[in-house]
PDB file of N, CA and C in Angstrom:
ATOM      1  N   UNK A   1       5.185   0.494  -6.592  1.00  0.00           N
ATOM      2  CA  UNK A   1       4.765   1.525  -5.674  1.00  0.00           C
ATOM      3  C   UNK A   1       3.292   1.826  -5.936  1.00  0.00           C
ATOM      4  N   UNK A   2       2.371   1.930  -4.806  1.00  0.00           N
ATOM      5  CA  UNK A   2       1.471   2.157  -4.531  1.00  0.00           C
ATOM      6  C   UNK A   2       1.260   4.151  -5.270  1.00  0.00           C
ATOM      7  N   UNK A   3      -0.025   4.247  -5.724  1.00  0.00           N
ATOM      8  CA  UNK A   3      -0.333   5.675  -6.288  1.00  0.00           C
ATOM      9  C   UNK A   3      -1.804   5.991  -5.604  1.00  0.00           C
ATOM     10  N   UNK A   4      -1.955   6.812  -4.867  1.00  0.00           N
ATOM     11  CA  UNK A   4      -3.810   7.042  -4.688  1.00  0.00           C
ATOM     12  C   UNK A   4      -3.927   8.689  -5.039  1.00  0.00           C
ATOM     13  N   UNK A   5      -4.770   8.842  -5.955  1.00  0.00           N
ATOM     14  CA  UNK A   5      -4.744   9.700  -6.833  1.00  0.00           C
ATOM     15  C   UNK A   5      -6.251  10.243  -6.278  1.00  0.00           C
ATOM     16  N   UNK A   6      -6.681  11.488  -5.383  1.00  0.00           N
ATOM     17  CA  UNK A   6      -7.805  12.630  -4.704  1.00  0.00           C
ATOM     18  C   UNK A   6      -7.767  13.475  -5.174  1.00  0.00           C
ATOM     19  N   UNK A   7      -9.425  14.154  -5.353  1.00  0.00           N
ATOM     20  CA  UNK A   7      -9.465  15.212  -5.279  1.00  0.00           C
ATOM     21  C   UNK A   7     -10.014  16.317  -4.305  1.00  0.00           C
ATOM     22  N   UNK A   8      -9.990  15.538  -3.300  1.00  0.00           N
ATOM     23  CA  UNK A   8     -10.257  16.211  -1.636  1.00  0.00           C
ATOM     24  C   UNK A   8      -9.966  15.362  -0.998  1.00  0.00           C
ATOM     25  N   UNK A   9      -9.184  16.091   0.270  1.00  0.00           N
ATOM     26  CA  UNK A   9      -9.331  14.923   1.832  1.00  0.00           C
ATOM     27  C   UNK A   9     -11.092  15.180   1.766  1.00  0.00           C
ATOM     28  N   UNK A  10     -10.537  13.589   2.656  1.00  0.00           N
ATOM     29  CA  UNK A  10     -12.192  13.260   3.426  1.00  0.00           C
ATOM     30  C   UNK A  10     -11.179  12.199   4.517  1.00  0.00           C
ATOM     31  N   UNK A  11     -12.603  11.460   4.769  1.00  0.00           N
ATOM     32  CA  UNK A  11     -12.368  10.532   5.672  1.00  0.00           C
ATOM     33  C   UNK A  11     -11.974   9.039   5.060  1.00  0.00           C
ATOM     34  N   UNK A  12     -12.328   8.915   4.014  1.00  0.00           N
ATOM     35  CA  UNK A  12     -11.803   7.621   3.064  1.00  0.00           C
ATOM     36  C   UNK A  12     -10.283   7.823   2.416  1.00  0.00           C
ATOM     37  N   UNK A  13      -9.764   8.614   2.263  1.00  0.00           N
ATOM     38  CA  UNK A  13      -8.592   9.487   2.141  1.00  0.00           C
ATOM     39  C   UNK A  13      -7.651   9.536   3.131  1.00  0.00           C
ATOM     40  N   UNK A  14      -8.260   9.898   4.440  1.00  0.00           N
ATOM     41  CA  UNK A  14      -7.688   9.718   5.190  1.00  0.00           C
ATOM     42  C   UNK A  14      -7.347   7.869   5.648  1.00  0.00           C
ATOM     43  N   UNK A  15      -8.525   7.610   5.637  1.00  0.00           N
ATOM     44  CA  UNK A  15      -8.349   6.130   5.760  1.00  0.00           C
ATOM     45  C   UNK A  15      -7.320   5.129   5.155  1.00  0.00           C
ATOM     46  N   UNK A  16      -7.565   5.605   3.458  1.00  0.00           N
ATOM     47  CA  UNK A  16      -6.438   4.612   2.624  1.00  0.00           C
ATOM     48  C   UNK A  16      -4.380   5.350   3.162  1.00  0.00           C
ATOM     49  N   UNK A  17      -4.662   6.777   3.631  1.00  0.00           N
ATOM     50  CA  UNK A  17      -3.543   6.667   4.088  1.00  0.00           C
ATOM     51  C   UNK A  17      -2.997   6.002   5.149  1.00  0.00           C
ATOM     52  N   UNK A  18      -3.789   6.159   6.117  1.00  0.00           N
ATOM     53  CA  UNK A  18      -3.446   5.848   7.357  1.00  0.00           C
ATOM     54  C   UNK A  18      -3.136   3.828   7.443  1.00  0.00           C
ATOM     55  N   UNK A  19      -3.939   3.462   6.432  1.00  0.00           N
ATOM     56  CA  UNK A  19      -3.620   2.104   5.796  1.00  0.00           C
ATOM     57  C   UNK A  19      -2.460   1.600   5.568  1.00  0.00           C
ATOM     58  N   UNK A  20      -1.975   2.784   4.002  1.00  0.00           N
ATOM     59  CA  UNK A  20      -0.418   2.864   3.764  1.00  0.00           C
ATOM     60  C   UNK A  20       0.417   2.626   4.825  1.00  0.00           C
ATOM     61  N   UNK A  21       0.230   3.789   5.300  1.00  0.00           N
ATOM     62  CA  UNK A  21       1.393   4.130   6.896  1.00  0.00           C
ATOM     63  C   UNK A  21       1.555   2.693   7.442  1.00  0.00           C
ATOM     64  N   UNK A  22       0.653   2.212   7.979  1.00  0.00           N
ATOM     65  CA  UNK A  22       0.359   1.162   8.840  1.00  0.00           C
ATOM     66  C   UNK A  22       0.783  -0.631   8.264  1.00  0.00           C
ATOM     67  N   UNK A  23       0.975  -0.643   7.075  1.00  0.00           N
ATOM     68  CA  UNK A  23       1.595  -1.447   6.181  1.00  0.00           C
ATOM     69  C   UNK A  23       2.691  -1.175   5.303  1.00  0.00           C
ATOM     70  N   UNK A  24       3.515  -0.203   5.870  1.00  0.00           N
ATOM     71  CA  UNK A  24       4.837   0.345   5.383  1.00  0.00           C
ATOM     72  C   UNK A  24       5.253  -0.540   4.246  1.00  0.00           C
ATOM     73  N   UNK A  25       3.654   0.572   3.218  1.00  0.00           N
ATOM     74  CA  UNK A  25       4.486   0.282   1.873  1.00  0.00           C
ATOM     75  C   UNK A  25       4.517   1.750   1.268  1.00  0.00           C
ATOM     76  N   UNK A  26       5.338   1.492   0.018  1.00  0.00           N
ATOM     77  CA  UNK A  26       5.810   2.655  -0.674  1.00  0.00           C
ATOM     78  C   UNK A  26       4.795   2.798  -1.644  1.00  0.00           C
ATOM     79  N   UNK A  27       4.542   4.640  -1.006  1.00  0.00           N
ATOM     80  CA  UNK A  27       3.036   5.159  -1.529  1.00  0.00           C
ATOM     81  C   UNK A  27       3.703   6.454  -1.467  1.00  0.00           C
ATOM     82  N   UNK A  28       3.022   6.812  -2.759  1.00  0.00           N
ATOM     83  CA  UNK A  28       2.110   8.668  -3.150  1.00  0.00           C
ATOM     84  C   UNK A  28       1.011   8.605  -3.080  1.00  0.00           C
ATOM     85  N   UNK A  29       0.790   9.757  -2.150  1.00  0.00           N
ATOM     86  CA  UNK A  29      -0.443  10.722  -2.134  1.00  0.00           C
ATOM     87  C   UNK A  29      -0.592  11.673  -2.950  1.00  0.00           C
ATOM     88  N   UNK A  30      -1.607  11.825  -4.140  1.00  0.00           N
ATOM     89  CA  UNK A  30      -1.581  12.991  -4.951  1.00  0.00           C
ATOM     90  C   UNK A  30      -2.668  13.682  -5.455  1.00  0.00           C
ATOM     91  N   UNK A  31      -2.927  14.878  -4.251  1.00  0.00           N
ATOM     92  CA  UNK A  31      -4.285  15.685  -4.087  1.00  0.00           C
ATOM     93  C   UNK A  31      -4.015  16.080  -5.575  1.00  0.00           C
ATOM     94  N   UNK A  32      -4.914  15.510  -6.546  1.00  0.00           N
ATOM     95  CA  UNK A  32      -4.842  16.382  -7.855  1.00  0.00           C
ATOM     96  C   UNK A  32      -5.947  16.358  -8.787  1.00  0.00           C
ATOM     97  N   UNK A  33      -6.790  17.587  -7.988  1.00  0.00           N
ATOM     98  CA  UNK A  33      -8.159  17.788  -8.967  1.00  0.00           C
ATOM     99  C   UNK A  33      -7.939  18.714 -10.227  1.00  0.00           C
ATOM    100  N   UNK A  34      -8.343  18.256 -10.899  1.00  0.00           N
ATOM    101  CA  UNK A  34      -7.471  18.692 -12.422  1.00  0.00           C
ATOM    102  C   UNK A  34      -6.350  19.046 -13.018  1.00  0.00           C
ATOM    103  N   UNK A  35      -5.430  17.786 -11.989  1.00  0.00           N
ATOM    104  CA  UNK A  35      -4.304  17.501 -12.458  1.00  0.00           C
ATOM    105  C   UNK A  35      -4.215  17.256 -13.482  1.00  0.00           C
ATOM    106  N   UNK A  36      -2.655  17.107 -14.727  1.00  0.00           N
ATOM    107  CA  UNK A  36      -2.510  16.152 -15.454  1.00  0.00           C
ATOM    108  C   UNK A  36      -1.348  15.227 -15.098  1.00  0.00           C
ATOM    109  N   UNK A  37      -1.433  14.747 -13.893  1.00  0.00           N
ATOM    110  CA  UNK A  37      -0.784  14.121 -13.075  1.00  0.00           C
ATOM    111  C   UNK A  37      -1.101  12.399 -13.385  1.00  0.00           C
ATOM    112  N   UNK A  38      -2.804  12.340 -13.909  1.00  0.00           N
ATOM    113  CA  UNK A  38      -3.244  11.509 -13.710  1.00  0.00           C
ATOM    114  C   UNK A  38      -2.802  10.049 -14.800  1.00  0.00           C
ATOM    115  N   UNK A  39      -3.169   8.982 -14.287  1.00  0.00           N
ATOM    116  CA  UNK A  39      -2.623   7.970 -15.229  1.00  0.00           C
ATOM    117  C   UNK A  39      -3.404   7.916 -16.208  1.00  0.00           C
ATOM    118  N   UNK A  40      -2.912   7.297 -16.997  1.00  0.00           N
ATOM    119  CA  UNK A  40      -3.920   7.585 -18.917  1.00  0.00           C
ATOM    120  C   UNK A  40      -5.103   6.648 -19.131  1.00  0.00           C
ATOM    121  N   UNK A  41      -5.918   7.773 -19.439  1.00  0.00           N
ATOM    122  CA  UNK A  41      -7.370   7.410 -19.199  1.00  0.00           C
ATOM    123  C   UNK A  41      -8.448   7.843 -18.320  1.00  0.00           C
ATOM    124  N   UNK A  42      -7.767   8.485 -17.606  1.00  0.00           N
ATOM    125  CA  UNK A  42      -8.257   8.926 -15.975  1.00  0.00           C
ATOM    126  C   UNK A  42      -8.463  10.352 -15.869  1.00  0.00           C
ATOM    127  N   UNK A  43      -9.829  10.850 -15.687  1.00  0.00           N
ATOM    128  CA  UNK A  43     -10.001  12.323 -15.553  1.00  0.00           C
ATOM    129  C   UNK A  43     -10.116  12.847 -14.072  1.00  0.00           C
ATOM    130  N   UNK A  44     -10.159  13.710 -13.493  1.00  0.00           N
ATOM    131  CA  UNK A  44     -10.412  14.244 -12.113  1.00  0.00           C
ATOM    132  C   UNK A  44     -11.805  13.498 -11.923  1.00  0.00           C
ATOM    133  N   UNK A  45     -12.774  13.552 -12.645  1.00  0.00           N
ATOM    134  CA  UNK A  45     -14.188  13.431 -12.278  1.00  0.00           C
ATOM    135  C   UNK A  45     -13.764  11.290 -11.818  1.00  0.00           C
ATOM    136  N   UNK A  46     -13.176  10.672 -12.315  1.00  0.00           N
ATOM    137  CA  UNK A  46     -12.922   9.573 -11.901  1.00  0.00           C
ATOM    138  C   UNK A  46     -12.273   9.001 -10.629  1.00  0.00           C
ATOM    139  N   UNK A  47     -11.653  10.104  -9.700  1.00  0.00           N
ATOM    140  CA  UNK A  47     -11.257   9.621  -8.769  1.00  0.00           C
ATOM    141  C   UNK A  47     -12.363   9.459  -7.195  1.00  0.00           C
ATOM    142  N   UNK A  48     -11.760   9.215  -6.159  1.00  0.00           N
ATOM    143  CA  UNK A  48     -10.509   8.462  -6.359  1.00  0.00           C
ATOM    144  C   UNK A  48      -9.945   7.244  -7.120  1.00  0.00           C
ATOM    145  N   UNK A  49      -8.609   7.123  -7.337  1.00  0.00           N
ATOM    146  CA  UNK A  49      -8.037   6.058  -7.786  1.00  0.00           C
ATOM    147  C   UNK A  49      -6.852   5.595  -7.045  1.00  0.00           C
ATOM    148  N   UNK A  50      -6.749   3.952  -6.828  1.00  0.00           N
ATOM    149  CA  UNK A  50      -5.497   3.876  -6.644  1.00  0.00           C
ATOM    150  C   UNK A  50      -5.029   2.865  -8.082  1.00  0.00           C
ATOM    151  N   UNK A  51      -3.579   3.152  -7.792  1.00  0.00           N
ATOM    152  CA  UNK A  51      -3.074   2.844  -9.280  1.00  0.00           C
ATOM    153  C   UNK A  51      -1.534   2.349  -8.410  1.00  0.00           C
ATOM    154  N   UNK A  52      -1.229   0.687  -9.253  1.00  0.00           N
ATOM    155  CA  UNK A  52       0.255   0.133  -8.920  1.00  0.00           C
ATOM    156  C   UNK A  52       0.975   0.429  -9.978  1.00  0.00           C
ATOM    157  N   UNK A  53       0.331   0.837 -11.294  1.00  0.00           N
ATOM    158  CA  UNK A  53       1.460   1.359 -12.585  1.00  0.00           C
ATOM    159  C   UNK A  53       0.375   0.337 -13.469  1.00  0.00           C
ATOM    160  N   UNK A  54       0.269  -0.955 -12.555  1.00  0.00           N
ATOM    161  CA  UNK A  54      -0.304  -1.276 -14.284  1.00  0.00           C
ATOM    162  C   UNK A  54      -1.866  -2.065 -13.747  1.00  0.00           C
ATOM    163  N   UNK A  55      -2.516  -1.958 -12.722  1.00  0.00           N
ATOM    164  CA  UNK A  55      -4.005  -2.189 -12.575  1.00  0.00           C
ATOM    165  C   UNK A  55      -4.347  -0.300 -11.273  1.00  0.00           C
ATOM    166  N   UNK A  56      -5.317  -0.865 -11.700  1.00  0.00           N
ATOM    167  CA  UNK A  56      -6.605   0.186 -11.061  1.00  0.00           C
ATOM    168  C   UNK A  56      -7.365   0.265 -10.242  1.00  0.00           C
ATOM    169  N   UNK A  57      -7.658   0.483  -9.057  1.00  0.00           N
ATOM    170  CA  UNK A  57      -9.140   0.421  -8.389  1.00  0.00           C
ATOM    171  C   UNK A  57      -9.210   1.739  -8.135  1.00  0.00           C
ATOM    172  N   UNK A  58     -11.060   1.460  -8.761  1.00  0.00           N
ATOM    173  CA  UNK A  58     -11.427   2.870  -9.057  1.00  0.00           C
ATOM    174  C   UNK A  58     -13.264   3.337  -8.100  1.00  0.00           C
ATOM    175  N   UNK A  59     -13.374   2.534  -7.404  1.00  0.00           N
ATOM    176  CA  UNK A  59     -14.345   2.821  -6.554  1.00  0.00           C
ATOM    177  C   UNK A  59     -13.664   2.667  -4.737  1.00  0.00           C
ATOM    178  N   UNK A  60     -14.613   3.037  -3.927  1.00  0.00           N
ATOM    179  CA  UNK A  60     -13.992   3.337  -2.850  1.00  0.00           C
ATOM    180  C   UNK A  60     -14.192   1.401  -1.990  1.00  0.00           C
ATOM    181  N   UNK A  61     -14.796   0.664  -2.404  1.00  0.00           N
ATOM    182  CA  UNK A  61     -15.146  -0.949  -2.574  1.00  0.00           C
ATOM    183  C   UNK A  61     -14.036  -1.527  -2.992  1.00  0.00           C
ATOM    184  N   UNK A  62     -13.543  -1.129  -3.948  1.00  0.00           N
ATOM    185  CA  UNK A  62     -12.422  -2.152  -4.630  1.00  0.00           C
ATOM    186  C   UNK A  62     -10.880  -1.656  -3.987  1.00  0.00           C
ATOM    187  N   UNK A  63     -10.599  -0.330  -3.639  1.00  0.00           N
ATOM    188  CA  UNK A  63     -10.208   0.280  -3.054  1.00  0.00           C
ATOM    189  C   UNK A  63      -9.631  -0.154  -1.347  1.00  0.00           C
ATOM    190  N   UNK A  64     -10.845  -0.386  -1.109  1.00  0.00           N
ATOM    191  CA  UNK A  64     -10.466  -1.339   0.518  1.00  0.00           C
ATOM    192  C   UNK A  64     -10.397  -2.513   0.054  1.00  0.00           C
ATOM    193  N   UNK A  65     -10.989  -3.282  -0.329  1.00  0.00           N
ATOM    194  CA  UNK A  65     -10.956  -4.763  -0.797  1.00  0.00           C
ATOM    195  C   UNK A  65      -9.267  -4.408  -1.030  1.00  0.00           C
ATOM    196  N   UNK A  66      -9.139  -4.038  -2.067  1.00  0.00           N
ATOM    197  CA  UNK A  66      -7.439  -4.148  -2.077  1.00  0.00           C
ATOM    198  C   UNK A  66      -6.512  -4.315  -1.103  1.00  0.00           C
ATOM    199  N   UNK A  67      -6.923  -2.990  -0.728  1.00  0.00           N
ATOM    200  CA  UNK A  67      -5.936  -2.659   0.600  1.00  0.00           C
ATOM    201  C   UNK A  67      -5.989  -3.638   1.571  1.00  0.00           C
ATOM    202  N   UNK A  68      -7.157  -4.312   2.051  1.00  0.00           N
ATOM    203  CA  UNK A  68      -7.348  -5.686   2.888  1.00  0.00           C
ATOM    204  C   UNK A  68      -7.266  -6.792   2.434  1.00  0.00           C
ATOM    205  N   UNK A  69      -6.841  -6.611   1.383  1.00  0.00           N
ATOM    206  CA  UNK A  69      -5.892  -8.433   0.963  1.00  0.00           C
ATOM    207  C   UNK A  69      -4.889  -7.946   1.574  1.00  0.00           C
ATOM    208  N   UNK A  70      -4.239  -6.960   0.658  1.00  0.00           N
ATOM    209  CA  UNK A  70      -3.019  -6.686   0.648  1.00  0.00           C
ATOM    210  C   UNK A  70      -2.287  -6.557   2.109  1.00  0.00           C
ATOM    211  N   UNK A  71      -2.967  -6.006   3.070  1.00  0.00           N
ATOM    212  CA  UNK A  71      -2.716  -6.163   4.169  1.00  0.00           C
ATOM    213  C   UNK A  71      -2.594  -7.267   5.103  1.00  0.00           C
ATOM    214  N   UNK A  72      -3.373  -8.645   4.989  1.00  0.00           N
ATOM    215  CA  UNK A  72      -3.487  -9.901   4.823  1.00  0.00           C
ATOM    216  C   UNK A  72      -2.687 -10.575   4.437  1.00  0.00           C
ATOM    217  N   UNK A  73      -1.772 -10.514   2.942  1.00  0.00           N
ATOM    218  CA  UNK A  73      -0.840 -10.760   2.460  1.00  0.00           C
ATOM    219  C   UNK A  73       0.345 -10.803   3.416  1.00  0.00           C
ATOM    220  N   UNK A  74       0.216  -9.289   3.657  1.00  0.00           N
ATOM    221  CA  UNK A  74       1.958  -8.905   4.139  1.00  0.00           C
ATOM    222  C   UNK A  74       2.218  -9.076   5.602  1.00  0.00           C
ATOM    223  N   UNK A  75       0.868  -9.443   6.269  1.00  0.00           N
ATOM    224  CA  UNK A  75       1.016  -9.973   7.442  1.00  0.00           C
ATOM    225  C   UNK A  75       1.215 -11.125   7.469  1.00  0.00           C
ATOM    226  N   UNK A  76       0.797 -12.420   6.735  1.00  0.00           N
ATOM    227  CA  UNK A  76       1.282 -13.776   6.303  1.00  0.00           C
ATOM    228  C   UNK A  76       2.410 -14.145   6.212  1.00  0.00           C
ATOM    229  N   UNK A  77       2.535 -12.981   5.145  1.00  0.00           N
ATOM    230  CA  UNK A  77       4.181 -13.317   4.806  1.00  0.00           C
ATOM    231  C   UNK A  77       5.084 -13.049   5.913  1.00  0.00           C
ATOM    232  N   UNK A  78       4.921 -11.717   7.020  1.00  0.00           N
ATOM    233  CA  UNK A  78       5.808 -11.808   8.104  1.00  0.00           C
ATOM    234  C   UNK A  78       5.482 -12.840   9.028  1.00  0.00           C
ATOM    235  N   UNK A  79       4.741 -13.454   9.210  1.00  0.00           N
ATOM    236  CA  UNK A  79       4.244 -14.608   9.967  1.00  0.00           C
ATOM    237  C   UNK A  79       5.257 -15.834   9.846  1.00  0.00           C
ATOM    238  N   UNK A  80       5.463 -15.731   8.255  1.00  0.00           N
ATOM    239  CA  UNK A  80       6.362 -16.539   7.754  1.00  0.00           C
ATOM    240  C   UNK A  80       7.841 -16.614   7.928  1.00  0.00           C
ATOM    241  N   UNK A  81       7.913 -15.447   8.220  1.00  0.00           N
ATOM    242  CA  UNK A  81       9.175 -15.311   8.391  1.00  0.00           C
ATOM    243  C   UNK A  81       9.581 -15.808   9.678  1.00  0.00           C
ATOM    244  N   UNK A  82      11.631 -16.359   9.675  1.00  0.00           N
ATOM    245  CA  UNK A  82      12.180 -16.790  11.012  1.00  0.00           C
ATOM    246  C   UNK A  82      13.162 -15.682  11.441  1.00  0.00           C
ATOM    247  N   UNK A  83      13.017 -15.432  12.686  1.00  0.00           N
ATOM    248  CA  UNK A  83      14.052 -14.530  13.131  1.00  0.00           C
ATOM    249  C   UNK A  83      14.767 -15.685  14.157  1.00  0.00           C
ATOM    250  N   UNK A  84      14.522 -16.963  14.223  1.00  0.00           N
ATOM    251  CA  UNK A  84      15.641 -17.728  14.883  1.00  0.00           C
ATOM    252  C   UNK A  84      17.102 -17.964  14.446  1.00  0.00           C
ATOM    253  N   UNK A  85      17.654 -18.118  15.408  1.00  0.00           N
ATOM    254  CA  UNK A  85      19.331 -18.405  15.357  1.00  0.00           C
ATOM    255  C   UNK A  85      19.442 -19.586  16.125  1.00  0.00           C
ATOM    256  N   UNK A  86      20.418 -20.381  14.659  1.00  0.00           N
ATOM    257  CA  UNK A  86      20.725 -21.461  15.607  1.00  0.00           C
ATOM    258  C   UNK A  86      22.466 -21.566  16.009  1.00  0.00           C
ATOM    259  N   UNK A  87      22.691 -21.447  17.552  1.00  0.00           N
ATOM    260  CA  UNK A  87      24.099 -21.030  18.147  1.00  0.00           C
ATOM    261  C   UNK A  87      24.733 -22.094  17.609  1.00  0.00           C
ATOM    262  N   UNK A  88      26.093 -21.454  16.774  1.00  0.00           N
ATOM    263  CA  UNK A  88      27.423 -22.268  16.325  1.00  0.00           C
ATOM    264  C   UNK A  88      27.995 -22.901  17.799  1.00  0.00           C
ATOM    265  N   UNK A  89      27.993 -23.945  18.016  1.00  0.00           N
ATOM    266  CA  UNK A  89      28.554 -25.008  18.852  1.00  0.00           C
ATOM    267  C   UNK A  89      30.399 -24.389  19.792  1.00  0.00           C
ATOM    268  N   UNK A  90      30.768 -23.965  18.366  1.00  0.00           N
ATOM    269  CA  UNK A  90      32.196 -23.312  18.419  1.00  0.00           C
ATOM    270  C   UNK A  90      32.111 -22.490  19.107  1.00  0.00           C
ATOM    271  N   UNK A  91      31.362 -21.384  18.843  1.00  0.00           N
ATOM    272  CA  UNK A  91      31.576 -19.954  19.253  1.00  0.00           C
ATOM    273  C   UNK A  91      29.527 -19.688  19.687  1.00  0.00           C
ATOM    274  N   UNK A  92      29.441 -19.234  21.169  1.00  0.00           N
ATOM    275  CA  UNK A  92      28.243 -19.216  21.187  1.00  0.00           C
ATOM    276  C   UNK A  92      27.815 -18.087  21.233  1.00  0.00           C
ATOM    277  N   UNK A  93      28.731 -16.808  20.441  1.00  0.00           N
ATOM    278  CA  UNK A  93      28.303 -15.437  20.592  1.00  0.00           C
ATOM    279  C   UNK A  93      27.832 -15.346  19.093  1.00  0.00           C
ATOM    280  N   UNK A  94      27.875 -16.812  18.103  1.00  0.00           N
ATOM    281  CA  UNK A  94      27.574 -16.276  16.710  1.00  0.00           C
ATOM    282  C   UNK A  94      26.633 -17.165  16.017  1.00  0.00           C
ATOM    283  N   UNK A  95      25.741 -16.805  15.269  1.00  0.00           N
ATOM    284  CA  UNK A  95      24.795 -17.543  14.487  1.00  0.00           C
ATOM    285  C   UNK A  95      25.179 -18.265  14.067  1.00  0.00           C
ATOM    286  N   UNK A  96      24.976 -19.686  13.112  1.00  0.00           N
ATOM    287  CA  UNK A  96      25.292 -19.848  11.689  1.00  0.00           C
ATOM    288  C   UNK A  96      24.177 -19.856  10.975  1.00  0.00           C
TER     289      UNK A  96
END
């Protein structure tokens, strides 16, 4: 699961969400300026961050770069995918 760790909306904030949404993956949003919410190592003055549990991007550059592979990725991969059926001979109301 996706983590993006703010300490204000803005418009880049808004952006990496509206990202999320739009690539229905599983994400927290967590407005937390001097939280201790944050992952270890990480002070308020360091964000934003996004964080998968075990890497980091910690500028608003590496941040999209991410998010636009990643988005790249998961469109590939549905690309890849078959939603064909090929009709059983027997019965032509059923897949095999």
């Amino acid at each position: 699961m996706l983590t993006f760790y703010y300490n204000q909306g803005n418009s880049f904030t808004e952006w990496v969400s509206d990202k999320m949404e739009e690539m229905v993956v599983a994400h927290n949003m967590i407005d937390s300026p001097g939280s201790t919410e944050l992952p270890n190592g990480l002070s308020a003055t360091d964000l934003p961050v996004l964080t998968d549990g075990h890497e980091s991007w910690k500028t608003e550059g590496e941040i999209k770069s991410f998010l636009n592979q990643l988005h790249g990725d998961l469109k590939l991969s549905t690309s890849l995918q078959s939603d064909a059926c090929h009709i059983d001979p027997d019965s032509s109301g059923e897949c095999l």
